[in-house]
PDB file of N, CA and C in Angstrom:
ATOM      1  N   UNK A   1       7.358   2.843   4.384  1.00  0.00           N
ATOM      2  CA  UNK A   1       6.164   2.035   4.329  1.00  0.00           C
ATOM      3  C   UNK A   1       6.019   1.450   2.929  1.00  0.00           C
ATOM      4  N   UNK A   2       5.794  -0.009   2.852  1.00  0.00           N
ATOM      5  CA  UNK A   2       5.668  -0.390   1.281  1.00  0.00           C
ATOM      6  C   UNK A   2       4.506   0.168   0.815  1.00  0.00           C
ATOM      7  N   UNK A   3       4.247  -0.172  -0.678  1.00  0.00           N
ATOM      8  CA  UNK A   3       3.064   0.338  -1.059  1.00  0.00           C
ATOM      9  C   UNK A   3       3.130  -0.814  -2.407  1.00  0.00           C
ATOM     10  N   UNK A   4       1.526  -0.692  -2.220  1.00  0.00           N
ATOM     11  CA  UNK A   4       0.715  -1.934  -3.415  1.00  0.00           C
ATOM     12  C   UNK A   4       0.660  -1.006  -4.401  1.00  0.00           C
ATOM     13  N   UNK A   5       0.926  -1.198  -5.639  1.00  0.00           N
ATOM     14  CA  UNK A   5       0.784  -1.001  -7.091  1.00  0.00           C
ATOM     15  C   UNK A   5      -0.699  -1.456  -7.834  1.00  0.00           C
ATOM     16  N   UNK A   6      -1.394  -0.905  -8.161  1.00  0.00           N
ATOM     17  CA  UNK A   6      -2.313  -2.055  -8.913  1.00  0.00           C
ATOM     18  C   UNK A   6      -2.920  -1.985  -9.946  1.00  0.00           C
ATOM     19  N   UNK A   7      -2.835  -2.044 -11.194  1.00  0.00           N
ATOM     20  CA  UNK A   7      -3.117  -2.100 -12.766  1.00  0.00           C
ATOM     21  C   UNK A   7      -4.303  -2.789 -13.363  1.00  0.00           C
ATOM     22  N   UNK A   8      -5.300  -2.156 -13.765  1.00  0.00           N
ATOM     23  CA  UNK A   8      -5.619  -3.309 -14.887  1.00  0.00           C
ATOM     24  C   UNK A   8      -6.014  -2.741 -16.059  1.00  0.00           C
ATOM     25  N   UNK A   9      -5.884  -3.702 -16.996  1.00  0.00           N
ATOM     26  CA  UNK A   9      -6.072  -3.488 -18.795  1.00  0.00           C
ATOM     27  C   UNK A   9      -7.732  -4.449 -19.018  1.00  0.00           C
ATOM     28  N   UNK A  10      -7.691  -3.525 -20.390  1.00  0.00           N
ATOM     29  CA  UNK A  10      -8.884  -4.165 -21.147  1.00  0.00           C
ATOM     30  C   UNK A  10      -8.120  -3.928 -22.063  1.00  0.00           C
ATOM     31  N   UNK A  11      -8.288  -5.024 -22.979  1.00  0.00           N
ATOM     32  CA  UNK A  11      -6.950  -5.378 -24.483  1.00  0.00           C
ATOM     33  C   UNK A  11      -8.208  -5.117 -25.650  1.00  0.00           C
ATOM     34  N   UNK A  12      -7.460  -4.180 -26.235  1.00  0.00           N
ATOM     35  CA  UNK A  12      -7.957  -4.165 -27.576  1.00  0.00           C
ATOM     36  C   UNK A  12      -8.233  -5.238 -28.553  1.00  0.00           C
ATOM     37  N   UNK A  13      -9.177  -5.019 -29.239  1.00  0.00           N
ATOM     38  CA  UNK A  13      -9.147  -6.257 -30.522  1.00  0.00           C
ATOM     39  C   UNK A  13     -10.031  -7.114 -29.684  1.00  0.00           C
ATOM     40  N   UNK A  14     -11.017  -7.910 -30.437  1.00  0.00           N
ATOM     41  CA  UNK A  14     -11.999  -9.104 -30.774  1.00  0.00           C
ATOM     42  C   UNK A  14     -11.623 -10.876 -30.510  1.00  0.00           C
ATOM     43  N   UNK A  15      -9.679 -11.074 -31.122  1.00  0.00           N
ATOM     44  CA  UNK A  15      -9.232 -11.837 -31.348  1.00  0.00           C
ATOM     45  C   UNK A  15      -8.954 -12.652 -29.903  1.00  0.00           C
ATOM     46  N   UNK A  16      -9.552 -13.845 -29.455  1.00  0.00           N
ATOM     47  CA  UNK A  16      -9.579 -14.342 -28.339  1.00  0.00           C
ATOM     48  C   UNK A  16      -8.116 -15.164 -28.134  1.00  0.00           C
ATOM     49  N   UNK A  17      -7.837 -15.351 -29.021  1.00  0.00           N
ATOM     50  CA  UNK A  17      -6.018 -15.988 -28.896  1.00  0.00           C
ATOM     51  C   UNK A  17      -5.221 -14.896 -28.921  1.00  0.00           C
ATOM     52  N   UNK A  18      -5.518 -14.012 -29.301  1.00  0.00           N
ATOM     53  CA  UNK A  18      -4.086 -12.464 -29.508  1.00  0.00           C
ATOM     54  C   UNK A  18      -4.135 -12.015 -28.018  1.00  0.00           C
ATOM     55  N   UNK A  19      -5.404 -11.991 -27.393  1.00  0.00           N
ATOM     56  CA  UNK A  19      -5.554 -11.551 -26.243  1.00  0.00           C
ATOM     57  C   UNK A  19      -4.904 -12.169 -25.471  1.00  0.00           C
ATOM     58  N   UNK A  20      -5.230 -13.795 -25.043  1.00  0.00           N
ATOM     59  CA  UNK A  20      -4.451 -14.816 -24.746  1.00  0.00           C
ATOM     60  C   UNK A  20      -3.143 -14.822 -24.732  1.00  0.00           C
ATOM     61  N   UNK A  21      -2.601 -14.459 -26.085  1.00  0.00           N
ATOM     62  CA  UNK A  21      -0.930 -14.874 -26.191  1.00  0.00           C
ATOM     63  C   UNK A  21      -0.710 -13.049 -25.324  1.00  0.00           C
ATOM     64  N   UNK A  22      -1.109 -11.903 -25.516  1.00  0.00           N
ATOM     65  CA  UNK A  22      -0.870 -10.800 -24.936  1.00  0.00           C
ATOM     66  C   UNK A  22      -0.744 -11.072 -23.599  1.00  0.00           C
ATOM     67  N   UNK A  23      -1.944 -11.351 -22.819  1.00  0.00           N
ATOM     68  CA  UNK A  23      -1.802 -11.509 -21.591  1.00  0.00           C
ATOM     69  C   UNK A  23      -0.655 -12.438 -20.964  1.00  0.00           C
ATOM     70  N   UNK A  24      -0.140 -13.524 -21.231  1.00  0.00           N
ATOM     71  CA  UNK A  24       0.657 -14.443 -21.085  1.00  0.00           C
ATOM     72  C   UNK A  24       2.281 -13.892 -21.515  1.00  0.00           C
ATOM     73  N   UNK A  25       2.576 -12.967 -22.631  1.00  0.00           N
ATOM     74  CA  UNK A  25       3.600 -12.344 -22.812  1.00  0.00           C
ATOM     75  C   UNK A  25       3.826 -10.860 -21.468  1.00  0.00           C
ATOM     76  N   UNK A  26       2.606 -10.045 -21.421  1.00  0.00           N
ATOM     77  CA  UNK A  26       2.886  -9.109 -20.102  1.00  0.00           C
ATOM     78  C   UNK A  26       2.967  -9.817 -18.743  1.00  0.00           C
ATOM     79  N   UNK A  27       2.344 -11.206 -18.664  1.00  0.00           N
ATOM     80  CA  UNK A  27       2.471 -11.627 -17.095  1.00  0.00           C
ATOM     81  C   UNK A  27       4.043 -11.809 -17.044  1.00  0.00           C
ATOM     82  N   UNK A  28       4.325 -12.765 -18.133  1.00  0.00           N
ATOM     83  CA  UNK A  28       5.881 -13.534 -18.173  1.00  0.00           C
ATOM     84  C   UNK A  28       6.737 -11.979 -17.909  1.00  0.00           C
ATOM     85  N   UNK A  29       6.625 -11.230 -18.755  1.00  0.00           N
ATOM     86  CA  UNK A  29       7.497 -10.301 -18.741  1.00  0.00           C
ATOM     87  C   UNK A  29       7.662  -9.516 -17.610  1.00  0.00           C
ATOM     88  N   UNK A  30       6.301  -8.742 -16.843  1.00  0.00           N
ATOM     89  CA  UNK A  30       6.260  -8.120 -15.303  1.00  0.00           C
ATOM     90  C   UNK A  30       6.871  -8.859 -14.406  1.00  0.00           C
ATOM     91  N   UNK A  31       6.657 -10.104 -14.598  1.00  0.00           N
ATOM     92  CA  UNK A  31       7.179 -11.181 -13.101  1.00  0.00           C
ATOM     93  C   UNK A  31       8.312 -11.584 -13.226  1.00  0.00           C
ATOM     94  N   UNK A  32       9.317 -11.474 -14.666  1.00  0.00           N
ATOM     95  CA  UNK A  32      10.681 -11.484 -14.371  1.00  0.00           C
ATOM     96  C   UNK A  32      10.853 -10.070 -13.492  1.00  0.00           C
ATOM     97  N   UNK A  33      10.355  -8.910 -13.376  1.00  0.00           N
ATOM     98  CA  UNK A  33      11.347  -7.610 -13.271  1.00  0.00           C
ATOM     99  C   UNK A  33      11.562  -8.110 -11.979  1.00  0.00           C
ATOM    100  N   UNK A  34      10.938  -8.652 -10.788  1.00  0.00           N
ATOM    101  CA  UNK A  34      10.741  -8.842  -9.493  1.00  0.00           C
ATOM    102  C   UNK A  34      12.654  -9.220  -9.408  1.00  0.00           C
ATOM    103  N   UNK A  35      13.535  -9.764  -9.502  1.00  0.00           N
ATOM    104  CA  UNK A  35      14.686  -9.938  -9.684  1.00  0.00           C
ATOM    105  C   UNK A  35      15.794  -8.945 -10.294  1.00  0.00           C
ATOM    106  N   UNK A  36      14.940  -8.393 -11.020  1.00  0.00           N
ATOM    107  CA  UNK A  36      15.889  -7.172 -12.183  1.00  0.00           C
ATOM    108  C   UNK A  36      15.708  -6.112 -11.656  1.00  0.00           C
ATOM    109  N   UNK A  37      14.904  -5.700 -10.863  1.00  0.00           N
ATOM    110  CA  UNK A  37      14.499  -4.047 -10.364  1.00  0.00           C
ATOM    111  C   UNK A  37      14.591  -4.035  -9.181  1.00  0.00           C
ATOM    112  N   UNK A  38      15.157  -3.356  -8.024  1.00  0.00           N
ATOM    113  CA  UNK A  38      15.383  -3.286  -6.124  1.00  0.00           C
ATOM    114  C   UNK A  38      14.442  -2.601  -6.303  1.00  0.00           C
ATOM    115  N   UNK A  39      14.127  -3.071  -5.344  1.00  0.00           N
ATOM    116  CA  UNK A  39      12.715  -2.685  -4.284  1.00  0.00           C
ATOM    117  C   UNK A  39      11.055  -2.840  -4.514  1.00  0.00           C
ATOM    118  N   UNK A  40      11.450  -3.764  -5.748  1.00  0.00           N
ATOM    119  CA  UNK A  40      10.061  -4.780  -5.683  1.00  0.00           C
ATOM    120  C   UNK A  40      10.055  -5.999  -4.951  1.00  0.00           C
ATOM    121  N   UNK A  41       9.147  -5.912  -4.082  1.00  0.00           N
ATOM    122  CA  UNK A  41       8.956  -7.416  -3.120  1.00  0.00           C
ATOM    123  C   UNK A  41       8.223  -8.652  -3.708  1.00  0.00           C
ATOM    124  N   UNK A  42       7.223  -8.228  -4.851  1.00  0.00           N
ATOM    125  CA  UNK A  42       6.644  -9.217  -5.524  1.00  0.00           C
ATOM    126  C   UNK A  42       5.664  -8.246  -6.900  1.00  0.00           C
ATOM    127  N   UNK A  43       5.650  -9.167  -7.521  1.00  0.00           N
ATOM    128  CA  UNK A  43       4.519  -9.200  -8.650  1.00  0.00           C
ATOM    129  C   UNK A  43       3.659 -10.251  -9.089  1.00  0.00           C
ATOM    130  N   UNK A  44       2.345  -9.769  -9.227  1.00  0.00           N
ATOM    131  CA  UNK A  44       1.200 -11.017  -9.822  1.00  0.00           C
ATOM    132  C   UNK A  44       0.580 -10.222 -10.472  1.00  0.00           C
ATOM    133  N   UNK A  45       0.501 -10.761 -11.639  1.00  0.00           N
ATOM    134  CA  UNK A  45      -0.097 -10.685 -13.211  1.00  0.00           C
ATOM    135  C   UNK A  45      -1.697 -12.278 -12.917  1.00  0.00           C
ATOM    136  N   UNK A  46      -2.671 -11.641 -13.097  1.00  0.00           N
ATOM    137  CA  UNK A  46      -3.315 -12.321 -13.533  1.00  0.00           C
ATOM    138  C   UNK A  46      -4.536 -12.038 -14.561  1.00  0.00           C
ATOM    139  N   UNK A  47      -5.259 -12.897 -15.239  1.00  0.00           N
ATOM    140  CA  UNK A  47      -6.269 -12.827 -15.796  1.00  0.00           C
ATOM    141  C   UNK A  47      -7.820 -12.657 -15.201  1.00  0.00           C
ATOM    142  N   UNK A  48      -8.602 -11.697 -16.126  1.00  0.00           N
ATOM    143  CA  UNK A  48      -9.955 -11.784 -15.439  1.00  0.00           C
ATOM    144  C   UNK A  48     -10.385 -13.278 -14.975  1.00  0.00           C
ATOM    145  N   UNK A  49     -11.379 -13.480 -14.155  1.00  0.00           N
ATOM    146  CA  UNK A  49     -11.850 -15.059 -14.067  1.00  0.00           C
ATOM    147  C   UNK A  49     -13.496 -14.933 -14.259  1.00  0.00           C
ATOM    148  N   UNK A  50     -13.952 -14.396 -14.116  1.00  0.00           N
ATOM    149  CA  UNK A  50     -15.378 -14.113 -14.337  1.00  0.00           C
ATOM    150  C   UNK A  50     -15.892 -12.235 -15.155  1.00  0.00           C
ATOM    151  N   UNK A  51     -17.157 -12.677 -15.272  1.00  0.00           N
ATOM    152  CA  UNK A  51     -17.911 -11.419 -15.666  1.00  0.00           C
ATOM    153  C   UNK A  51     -16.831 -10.547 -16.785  1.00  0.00           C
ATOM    154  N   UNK A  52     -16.492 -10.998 -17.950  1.00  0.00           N
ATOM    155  CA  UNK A  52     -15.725 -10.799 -18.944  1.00  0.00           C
ATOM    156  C   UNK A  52     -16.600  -9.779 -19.349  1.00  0.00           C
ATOM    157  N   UNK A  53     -17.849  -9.194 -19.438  1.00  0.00           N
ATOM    158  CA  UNK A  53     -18.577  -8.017 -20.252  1.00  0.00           C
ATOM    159  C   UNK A  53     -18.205  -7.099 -19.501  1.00  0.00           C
ATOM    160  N   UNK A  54     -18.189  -7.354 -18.422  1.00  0.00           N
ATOM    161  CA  UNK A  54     -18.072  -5.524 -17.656  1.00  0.00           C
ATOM    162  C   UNK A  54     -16.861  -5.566 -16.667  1.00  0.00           C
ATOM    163  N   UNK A  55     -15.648  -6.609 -16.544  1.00  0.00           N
ATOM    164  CA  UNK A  55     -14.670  -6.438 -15.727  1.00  0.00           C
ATOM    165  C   UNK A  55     -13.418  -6.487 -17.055  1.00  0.00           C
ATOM    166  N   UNK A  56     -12.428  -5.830 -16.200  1.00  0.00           N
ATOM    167  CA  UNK A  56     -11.357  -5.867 -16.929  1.00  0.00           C
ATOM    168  C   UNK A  56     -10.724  -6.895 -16.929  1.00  0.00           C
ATOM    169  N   UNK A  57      -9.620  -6.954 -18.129  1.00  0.00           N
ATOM    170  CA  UNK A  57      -9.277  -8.473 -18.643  1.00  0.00           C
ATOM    171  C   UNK A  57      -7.557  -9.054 -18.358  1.00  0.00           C
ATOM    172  N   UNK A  58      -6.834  -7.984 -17.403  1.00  0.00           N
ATOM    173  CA  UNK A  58      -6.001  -8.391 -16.557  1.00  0.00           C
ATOM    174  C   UNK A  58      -5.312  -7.421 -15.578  1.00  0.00           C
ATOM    175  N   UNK A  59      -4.915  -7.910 -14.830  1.00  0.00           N
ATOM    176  CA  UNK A  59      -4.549  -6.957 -13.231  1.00  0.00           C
ATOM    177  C   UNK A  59      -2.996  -7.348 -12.634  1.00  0.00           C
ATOM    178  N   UNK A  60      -2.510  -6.227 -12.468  1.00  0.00           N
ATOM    179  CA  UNK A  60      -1.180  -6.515 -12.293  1.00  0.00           C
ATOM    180  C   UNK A  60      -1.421  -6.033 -10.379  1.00  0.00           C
ATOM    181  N   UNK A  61      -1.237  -6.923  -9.706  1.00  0.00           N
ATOM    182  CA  UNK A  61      -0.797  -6.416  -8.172  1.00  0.00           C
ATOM    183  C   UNK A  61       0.667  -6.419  -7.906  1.00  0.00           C
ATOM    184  N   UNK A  62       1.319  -5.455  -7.662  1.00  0.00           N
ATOM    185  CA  UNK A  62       2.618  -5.474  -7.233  1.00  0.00           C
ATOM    186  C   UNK A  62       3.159  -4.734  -5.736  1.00  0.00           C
ATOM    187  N   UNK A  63       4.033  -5.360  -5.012  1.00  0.00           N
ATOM    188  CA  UNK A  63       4.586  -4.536  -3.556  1.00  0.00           C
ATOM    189  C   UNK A  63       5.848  -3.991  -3.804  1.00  0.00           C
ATOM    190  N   UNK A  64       6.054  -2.652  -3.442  1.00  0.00           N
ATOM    191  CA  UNK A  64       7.277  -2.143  -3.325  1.00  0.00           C
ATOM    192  C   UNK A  64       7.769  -1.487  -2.156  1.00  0.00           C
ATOM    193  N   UNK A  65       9.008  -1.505  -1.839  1.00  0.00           N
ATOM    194  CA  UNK A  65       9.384  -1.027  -0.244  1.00  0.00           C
ATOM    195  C   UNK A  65       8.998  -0.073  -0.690  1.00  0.00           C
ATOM    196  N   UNK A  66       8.768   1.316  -0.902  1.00  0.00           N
ATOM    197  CA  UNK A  66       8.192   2.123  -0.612  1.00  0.00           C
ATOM    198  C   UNK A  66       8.071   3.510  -2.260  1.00  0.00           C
ATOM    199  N   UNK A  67       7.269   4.400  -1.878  1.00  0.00           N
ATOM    200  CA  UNK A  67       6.688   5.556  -3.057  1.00  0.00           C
ATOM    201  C   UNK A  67       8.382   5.201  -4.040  1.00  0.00           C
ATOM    202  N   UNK A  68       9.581   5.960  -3.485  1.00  0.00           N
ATOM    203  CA  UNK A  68      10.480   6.331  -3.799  1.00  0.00           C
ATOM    204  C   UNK A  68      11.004   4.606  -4.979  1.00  0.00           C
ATOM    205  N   UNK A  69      10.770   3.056  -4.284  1.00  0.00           N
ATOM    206  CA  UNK A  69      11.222   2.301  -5.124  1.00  0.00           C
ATOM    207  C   UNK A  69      10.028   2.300  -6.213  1.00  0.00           C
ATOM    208  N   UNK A  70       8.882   2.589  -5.887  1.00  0.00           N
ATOM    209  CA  UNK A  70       7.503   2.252  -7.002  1.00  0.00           C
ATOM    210  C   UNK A  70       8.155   3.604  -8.474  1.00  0.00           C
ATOM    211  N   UNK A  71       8.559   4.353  -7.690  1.00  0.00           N
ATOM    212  CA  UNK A  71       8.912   5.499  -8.220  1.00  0.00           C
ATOM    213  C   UNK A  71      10.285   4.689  -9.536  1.00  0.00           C
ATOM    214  N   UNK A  72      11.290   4.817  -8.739  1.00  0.00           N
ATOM    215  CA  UNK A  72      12.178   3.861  -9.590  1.00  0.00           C
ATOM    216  C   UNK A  72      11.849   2.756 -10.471  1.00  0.00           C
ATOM    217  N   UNK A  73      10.970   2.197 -10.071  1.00  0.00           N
ATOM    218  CA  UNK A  73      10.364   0.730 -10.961  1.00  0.00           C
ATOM    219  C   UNK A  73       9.812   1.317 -12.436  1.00  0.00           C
ATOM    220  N   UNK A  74       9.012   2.528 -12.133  1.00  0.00           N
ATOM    221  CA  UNK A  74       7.988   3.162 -13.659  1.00  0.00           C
ATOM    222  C   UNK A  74       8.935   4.161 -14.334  1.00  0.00           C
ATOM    223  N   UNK A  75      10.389   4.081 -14.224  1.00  0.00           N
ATOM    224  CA  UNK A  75      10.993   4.645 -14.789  1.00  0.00           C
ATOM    225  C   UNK A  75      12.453   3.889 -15.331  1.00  0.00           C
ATOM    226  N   UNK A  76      12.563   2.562 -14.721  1.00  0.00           N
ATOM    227  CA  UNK A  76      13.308   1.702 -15.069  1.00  0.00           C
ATOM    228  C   UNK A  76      13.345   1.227 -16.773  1.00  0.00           C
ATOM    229  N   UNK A  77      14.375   1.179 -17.443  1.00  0.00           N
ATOM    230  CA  UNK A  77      14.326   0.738 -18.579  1.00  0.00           C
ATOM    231  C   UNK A  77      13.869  -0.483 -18.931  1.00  0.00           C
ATOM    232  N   UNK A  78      13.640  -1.385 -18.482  1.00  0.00           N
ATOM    233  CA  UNK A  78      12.965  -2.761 -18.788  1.00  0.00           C
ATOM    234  C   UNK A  78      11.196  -2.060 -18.675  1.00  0.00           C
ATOM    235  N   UNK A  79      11.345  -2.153 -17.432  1.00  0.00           N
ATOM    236  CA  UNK A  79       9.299  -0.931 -17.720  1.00  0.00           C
ATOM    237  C   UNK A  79       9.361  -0.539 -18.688  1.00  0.00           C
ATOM    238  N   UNK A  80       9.992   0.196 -18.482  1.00  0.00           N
ATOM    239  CA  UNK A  80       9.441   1.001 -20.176  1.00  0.00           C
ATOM    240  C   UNK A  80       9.325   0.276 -21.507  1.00  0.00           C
ATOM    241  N   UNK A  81      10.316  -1.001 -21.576  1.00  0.00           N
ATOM    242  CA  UNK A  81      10.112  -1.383 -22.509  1.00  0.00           C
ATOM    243  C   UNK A  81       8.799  -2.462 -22.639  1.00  0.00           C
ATOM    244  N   UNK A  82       8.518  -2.844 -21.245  1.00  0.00           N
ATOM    245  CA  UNK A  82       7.098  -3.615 -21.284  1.00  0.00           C
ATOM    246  C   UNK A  82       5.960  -2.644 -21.597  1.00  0.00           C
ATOM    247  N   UNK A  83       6.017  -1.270 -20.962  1.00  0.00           N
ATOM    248  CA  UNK A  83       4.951  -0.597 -21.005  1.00  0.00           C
ATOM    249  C   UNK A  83       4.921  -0.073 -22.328  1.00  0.00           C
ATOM    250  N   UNK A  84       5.571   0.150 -23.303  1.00  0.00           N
ATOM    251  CA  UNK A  84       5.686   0.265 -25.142  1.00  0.00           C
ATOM    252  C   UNK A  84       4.663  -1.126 -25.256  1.00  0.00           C
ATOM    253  N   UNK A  85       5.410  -2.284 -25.136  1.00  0.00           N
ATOM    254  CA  UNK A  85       4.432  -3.179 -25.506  1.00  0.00           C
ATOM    255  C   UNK A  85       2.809  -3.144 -24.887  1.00  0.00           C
ATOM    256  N   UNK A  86       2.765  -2.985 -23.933  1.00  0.00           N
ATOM    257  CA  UNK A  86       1.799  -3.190 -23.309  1.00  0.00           C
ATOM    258  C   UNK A  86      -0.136  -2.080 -24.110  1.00  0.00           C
ATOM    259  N   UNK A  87       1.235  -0.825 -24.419  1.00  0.00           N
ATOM    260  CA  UNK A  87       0.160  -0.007 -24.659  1.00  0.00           C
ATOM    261  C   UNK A  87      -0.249  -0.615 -26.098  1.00  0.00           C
ATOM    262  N   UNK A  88       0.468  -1.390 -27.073  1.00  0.00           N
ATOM    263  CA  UNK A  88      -0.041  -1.619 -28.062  1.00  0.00           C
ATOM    264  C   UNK A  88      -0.874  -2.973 -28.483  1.00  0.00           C
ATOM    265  N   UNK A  89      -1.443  -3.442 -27.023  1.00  0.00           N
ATOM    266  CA  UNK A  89      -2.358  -4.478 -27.260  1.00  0.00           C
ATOM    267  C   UNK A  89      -3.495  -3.880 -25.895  1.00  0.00           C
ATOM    268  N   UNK A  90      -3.566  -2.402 -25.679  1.00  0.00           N
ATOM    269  CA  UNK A  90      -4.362  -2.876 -24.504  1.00  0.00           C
ATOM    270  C   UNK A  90      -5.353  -1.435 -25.255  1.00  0.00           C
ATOM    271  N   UNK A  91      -6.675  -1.032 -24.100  1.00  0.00           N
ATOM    272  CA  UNK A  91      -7.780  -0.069 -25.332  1.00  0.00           C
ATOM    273  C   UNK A  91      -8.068   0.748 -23.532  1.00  0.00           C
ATOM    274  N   UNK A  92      -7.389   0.122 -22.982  1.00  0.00           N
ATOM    275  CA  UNK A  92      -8.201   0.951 -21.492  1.00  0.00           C
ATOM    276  C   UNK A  92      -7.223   0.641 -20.108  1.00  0.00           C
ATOM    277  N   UNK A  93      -7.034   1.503 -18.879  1.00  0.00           N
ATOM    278  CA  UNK A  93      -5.863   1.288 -17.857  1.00  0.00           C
ATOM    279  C   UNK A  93      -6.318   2.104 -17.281  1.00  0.00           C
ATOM    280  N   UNK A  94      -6.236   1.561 -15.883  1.00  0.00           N
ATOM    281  CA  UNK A  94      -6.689   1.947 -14.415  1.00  0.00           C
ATOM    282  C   UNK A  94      -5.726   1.647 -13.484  1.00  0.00           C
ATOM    283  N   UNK A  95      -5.631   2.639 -12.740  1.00  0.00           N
ATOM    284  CA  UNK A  95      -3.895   1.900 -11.948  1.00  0.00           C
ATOM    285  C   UNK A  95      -4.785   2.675 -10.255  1.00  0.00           C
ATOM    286  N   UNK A  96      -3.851   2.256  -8.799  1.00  0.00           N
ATOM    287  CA  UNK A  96      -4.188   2.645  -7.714  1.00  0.00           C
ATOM    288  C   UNK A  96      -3.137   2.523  -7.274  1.00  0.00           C
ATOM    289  N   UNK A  97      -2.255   3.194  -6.284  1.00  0.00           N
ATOM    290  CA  UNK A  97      -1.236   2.745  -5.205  1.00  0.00           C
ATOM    291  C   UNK A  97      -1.836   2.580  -3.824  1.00  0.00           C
ATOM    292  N   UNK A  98      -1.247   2.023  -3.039  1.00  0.00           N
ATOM    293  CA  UNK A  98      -1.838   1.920  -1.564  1.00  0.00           C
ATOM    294  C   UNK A  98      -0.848   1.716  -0.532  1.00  0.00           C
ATOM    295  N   UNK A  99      -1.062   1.843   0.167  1.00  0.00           N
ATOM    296  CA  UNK A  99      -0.439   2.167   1.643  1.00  0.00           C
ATOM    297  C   UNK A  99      -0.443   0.261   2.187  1.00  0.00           C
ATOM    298  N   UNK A 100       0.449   0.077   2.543  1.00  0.00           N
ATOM    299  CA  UNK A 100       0.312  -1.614   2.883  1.00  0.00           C
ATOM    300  C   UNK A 100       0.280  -1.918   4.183  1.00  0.00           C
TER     301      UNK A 100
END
């Protein structure tokens, strides 16, 4: 059974362009793996669109054939090297898997 992945960050720091260029460097980077990693069916990276005080400020939805590839994906060496970056522009992370 596939299963949905689902992430989101609140980015550290004040700076409304660092945030900007951050978010735009983790989308680019998550949505190549979709090609580089088996058994991801898709990835979408997007930005908050509203209510910026109390929602988080980007959300990763991703599908994987199933626990065992989601499993493989968060241990893949390219992950890891996004998720190094990732932790050093973000202040907060909430993740869910789901049954599809």
């Amino acid at each position: 059974m596939a299963i949905k992945h689902i992430v989101m960050w609140t980015f550290a720091g004040d700076d409304a362009v660092a945030r900007d260029e951050a978010a735009r460097e983790i989308a680019t980077r998550l949505e190549a793996l979709v090609d580089r990693i088996p058994g991801i069916q898709s990835i979408d990276v997007k930005r908050n669109a509203a209510f910026d005080d109390v929602n988080y400020d980007l959300a990763l939805v991703s599908v994987h054939d199933d626990v065992a590839a989601l499993k493989a994906y968060q241990v893949h060496p390219e992950h890891a090297a996004i998720a190094s970056y990732i932790r050093t522009v973000v202040a907060q992370r909430a993740s869910i898997d789901l049954d599809v």
